[in-house]
Protein backbone atom coordinates (compact mmCIF):
# COMPACT_ATOMS: atom_id res chain seq x y z
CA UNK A 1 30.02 38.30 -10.79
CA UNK A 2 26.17 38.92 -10.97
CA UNK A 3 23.98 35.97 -11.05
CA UNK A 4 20.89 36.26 -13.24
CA UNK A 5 17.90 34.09 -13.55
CA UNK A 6 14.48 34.06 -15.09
CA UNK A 7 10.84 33.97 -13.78
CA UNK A 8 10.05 30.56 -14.98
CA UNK A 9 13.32 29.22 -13.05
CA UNK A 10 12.52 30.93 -9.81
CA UNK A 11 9.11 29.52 -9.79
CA UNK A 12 10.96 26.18 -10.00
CA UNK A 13 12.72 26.86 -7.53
CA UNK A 14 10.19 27.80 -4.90
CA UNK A 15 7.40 25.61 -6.05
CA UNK A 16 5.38 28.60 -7.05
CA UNK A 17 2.35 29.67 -9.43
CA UNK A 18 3.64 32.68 -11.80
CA UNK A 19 0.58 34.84 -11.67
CA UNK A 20 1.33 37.34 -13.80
CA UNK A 21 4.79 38.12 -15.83
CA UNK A 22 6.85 36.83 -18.39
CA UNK A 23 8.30 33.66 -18.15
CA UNK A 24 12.12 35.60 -19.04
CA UNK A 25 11.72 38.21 -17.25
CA UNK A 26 15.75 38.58 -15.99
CA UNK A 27 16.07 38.79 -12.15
CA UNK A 28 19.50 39.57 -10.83
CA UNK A 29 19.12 40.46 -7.07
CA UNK A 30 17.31 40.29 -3.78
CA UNK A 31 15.43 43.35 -1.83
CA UNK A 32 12.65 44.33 0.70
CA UNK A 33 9.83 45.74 -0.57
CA UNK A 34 10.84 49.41 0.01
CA UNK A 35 13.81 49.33 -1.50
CA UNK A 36 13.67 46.72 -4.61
CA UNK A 37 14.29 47.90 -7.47
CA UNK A 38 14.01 46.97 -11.58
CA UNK A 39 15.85 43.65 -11.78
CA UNK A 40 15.20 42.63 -8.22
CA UNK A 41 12.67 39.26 -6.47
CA UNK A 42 10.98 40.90 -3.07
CA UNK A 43 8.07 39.10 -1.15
CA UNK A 44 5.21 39.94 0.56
CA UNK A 45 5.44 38.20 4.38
CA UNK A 46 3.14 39.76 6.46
CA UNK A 47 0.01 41.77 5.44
CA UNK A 48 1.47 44.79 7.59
CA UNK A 49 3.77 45.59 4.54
CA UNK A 50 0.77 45.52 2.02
CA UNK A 51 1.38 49.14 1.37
CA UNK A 52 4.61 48.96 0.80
CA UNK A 53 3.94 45.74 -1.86
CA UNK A 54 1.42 48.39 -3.49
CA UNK A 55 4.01 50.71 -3.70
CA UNK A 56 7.40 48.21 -4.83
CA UNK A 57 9.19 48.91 -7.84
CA UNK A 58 10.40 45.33 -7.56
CA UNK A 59 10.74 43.17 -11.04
CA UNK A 60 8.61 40.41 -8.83
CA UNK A 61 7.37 39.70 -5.47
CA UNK A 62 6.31 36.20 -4.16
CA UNK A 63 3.03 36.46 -2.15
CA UNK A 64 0.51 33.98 -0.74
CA UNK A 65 -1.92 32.38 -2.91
CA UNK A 66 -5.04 34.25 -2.19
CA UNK A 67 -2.90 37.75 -3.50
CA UNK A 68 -4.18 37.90 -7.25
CA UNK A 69 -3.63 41.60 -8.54
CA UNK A 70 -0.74 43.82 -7.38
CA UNK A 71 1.39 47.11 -8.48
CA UNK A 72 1.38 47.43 -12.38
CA UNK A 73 4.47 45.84 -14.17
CA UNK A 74 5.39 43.88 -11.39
CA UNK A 75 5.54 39.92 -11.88
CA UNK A 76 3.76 37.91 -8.84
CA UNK A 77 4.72 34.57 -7.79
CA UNK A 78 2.28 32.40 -5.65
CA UNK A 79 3.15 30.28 -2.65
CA UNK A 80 2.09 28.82 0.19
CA UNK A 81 4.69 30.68 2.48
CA UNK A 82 6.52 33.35 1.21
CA UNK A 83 8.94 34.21 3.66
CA UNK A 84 10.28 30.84 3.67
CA UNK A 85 10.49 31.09 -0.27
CA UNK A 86 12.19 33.88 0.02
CA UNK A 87 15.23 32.11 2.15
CA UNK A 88 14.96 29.59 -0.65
CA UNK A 89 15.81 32.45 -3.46
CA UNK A 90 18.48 34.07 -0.97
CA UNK A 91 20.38 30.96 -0.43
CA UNK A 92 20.39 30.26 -4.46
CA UNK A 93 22.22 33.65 -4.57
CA UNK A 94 24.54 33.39 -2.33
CA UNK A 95 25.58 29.84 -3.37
CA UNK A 96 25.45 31.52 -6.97
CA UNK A 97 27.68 34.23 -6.30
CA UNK A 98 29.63 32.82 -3.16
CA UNK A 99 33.49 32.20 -4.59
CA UNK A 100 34.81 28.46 -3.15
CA UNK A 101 37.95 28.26 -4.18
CA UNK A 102 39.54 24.99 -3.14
CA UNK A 103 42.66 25.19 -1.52
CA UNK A 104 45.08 26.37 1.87
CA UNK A 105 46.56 29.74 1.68
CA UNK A 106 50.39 30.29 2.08
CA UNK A 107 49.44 31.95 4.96
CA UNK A 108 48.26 29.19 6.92
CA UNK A 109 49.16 26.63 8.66
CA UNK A 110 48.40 23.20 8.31
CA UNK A 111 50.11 20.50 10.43
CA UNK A 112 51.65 17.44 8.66
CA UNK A 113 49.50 14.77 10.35
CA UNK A 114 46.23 16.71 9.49
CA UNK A 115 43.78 15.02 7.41
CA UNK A 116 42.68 17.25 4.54
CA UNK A 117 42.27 17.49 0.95
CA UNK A 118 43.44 20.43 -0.77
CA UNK A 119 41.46 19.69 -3.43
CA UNK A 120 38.03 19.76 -1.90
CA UNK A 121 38.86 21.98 1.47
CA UNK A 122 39.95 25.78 1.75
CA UNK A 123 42.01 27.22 4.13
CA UNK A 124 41.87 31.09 4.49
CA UNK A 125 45.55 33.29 6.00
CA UNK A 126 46.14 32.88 9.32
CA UNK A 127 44.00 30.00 9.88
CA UNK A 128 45.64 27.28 11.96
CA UNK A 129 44.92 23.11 11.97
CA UNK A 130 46.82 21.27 14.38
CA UNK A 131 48.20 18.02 14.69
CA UNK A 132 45.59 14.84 14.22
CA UNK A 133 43.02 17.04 13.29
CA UNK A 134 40.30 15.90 10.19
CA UNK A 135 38.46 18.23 7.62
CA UNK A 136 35.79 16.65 5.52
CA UNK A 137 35.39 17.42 2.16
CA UNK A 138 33.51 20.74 0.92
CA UNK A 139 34.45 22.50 3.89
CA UNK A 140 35.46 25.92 4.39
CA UNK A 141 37.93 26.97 7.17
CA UNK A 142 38.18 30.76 7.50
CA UNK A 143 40.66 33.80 8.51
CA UNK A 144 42.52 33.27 11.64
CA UNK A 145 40.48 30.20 12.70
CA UNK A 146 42.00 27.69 15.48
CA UNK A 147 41.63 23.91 15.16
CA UNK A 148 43.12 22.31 17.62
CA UNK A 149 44.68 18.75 18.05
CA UNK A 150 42.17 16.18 16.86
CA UNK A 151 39.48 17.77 16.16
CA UNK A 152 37.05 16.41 13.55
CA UNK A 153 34.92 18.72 11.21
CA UNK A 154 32.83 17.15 9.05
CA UNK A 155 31.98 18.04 5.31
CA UNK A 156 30.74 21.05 3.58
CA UNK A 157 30.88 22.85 6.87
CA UNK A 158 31.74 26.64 7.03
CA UNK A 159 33.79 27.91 10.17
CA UNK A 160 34.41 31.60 9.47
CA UNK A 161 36.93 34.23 10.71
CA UNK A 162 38.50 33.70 14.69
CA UNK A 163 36.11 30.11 15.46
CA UNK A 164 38.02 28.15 17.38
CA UNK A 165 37.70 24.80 17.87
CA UNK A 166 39.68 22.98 20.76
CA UNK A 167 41.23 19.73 20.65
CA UNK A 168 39.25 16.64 20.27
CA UNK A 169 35.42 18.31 19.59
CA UNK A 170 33.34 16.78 16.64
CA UNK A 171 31.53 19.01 14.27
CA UNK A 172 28.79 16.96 11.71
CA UNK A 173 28.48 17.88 8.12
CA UNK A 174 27.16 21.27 7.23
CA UNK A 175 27.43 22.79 10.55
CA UNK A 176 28.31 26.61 10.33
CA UNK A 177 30.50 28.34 12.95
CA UNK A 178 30.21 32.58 12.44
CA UNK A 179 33.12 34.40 13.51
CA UNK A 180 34.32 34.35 17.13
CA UNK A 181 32.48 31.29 18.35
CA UNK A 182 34.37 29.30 20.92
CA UNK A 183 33.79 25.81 20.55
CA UNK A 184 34.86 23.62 23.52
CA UNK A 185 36.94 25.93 26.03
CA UNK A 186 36.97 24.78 29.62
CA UNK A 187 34.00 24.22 31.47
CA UNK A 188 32.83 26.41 34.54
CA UNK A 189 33.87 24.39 38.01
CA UNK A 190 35.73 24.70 40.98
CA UNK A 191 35.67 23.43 44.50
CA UNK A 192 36.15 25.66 47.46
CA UNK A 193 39.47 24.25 49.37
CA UNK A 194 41.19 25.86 52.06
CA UNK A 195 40.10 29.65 51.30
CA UNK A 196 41.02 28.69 47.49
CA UNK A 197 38.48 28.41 44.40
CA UNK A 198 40.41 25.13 43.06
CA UNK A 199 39.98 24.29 39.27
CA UNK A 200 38.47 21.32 38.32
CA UNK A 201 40.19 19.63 35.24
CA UNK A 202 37.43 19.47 31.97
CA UNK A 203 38.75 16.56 30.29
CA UNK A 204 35.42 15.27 28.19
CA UNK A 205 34.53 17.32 25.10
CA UNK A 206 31.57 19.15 22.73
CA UNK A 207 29.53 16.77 19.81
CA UNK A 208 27.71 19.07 17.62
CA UNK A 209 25.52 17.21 15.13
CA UNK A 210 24.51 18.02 11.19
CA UNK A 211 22.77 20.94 10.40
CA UNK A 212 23.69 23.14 13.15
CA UNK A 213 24.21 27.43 12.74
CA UNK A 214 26.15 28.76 16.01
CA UNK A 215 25.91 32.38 15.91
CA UNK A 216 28.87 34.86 16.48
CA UNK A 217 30.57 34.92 19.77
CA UNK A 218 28.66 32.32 21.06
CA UNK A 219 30.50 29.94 23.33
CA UNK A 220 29.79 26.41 24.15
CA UNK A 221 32.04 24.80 26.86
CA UNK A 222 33.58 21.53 26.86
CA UNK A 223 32.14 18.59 29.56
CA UNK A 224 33.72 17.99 32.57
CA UNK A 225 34.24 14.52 31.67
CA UNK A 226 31.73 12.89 28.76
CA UNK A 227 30.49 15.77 25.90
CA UNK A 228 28.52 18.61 25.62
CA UNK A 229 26.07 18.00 22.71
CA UNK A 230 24.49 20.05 20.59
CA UNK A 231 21.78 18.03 18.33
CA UNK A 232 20.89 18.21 14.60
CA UNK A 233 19.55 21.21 13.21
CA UNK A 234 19.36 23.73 16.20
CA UNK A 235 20.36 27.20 15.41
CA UNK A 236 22.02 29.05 17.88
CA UNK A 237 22.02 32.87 17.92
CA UNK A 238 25.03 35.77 18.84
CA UNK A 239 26.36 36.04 22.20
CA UNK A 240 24.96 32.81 23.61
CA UNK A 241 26.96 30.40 26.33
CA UNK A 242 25.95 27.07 27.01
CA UNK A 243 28.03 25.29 30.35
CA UNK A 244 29.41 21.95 30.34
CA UNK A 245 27.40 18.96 29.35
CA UNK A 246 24.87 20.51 28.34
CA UNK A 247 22.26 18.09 26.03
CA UNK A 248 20.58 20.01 23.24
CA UNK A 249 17.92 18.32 21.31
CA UNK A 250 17.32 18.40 17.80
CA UNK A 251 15.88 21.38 16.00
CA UNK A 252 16.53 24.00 19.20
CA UNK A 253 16.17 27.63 18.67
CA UNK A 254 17.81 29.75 21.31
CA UNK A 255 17.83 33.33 20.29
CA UNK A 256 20.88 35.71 21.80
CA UNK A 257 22.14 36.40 25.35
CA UNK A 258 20.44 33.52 26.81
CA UNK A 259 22.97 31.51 29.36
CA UNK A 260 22.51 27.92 30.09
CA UNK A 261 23.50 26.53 33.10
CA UNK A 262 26.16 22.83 32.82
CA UNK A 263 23.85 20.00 32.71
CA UNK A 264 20.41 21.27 31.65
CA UNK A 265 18.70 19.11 29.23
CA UNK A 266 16.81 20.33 26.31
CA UNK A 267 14.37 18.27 24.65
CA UNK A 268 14.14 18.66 20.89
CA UNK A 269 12.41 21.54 19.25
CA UNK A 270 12.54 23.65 22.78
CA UNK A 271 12.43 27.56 22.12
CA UNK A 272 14.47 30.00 24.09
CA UNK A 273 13.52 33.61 23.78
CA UNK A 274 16.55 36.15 23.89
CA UNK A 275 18.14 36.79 27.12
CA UNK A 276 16.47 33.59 29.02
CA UNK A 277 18.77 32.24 31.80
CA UNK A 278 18.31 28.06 32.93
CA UNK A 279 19.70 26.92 35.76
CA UNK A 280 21.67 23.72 35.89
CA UNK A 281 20.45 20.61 36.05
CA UNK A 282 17.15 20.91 34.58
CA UNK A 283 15.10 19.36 32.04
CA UNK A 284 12.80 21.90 29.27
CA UNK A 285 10.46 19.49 27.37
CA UNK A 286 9.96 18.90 24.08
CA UNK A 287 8.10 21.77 22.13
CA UNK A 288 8.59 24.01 25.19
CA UNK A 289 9.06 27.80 24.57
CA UNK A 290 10.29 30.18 27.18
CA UNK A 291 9.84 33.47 26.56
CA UNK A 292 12.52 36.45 26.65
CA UNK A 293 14.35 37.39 29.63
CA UNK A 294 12.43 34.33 31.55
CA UNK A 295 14.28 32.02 34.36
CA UNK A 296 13.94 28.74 34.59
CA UNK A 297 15.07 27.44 38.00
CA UNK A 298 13.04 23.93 37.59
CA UNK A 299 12.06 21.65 35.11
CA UNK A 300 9.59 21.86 32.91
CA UNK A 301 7.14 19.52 30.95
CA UNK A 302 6.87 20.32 27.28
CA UNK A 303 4.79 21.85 24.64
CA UNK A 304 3.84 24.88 27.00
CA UNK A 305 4.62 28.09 26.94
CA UNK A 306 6.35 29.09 30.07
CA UNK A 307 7.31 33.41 31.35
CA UNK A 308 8.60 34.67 34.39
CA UNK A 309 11.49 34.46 36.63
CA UNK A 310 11.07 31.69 37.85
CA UNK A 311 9.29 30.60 34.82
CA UNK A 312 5.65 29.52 35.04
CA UNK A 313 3.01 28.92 32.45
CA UNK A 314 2.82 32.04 30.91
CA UNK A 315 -1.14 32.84 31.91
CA UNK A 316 0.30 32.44 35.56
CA UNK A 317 2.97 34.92 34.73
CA UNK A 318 0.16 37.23 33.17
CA UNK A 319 -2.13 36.99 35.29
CA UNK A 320 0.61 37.52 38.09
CA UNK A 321 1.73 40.97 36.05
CA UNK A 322 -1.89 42.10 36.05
CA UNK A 323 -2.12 41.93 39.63
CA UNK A 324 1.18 43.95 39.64
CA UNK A 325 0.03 46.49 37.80
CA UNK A 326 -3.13 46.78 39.77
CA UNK A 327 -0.98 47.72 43.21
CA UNK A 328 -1.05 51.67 42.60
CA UNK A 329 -4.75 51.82 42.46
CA UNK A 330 -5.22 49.55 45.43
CA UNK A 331 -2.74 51.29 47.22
CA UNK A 332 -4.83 54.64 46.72
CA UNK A 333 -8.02 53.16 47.76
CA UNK A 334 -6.38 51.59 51.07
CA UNK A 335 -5.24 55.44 51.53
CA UNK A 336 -8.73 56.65 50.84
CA UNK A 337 -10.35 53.94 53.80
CA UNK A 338 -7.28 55.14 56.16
CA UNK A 339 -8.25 58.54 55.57
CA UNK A 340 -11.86 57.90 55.75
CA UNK A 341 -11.28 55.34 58.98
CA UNK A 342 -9.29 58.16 60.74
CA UNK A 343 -12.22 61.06 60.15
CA UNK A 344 -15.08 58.81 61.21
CA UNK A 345 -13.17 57.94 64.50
CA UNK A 346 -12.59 61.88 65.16
């Protein structure tokens, strides 16, 4: 099916200022500047890719205001951001074009004390919802996807292909799960017994609150005894693992590979570049952002910016790396005075 719509209707859409064009000018897809073509909407993000918006064979490109003229025949949209506008036009497409067919598949299987509506829920092949388990309305529960025993997904959420979901977690309305995410499996912790590494039950489970992306394979592990909580409207990136009662404030970014230790405490709107470990039992501020591949071993106050391993304010860390880098030379000049300090004492 191919979704067409004019130039006046984007502009609605994004809240932007048509330039130049014609208000019915047909658009019927989505492309980077390079490689737009005819019926295509492209944008112009970053003023690195001005040659390339020069060069586009797009239909139209939405730029920032103070872009007036642009390559000839091409329609220009005005905004105030137009990478964000952008995500605005992509996510009309998709919801356009995306094919939500109510219903559960012969395939599937749906226990009898389940709560959900055929008529507003669908349930891809394979896909499995256990006993006591609730699906809200809207919702989408994809290929070979495990809910167990009463779990409770909320509505319009999308859990794709091989989620699972173990018994008793809460998912909030909206909250997407990509494919292989692992939503509430056991919890890290053992005691040392008698020359044994003795399991330690994880009886308490995972809240994840409206609004919330968890990226594919990621895997967020069940409390100990209480929940794990993820807060509204943090997006979560591939390959992540967060431990056991772990708190998550609102509006979190943590980009992928980055491990976080059971019990650390983020504040809300706390950036994690990719690859950043944090120990357990710590606290990251509000507004904090730690930079890639960074450690945090102790807590930290918030809006800072915080490098290193362990992390420190990152003009400590780059100061510290300057100094680093510095070694070689200084180790040639000590040489030099050795030398020097050996032929004067001859």
């Amino acid at each position: 099916m191919t979704f067409v719509l004019t130039l006046s209707e984007l502009a609605k859409w994004i809240d932007g200022n048509i330039v130049r064009g014609e208000l019915d000018l047909p658009l019927a897809g989505m492309a980077a500047l390079d490689r737009a073509g005819p019926q295509d909407v492209s944008f112009l993000g970053n003023e690195k890719y001005y040659h390339q918006f020069l060069e586009t064979k797009a239909a139209a490109v939405i730029v920032p205001r103070n872009v007036t003229t642009g390559p000839p025949g091409t329609a220009l949209i005005a905004v105030e951001n137009p990478s964000l506008s952008f995500a605005v036009v992509v996510r009309h497409f998709a919801a356009a074009t995306r094919k939500f067919i109510p219903g559960i598949h012969p395939h599937a299987f749906v226990d009898p004390s389940a709560v959900i509506n055929s008529e507003t829920v669908r349930v891809a092949a394979g896909a499995v919802i256990s006993a006591g388990a609730k699906v809200g309305d809207g919702s989408d529960i994809g290929p070979n996807s495990v809910i167990l025993e009463d779990v409770v997904i909320g509505k319009n959420c999308i859990i794709m292909a091989n989620a699972s979901i173990r018994e008793r977690c809460v998912l909030g309305d909206r909250v997407i799960l990509q494919p292989g995410v692992v939503i509430g499996s056991d919890g890290y912790g053992y005691e040392f017994s008698e020359g044994r590494h003795v399991k330690i039950d994880q009886v308490g489970i995972v809240e994840i609150h409206d609004d919330v992306e968890i990226g594919a394979n990621t895997t967020v592990d069940r409390a100990r005894f209480g929940k794990t909580i993820i807060g509204e409207g943090t997006k979560i990136d591939n390959l992540v693992q967060i431990g056991h009662n772990c708190e998550i404030g609102k509006h979190c970014l943590i980009v992928a590979h980055t491990g976080i230790s059971g019990s650390a405490k983020l504040l809300d709107y706390v950036t994690l570049g990719g690859q950043a470990g944090i120990a357990g039992h710590v606290t990251i501020g509000e507004n904090a952002m730690i930079a890639a591949r960074s450690g945090v071993t102790t807590s930290l106050p918030g809006k800072g910016v915080y490098a290193g391993k362990p992390a420190v304010p990152i003009t400590e860390e780059m100061k510290s790396q300057a100094r680093v880098r510095r070694l070689p030379k200084l180790i040639e000049r000590v040489k030099a005075l050795e030398i020097a300090l050996n032929i004067s004492n001859t």
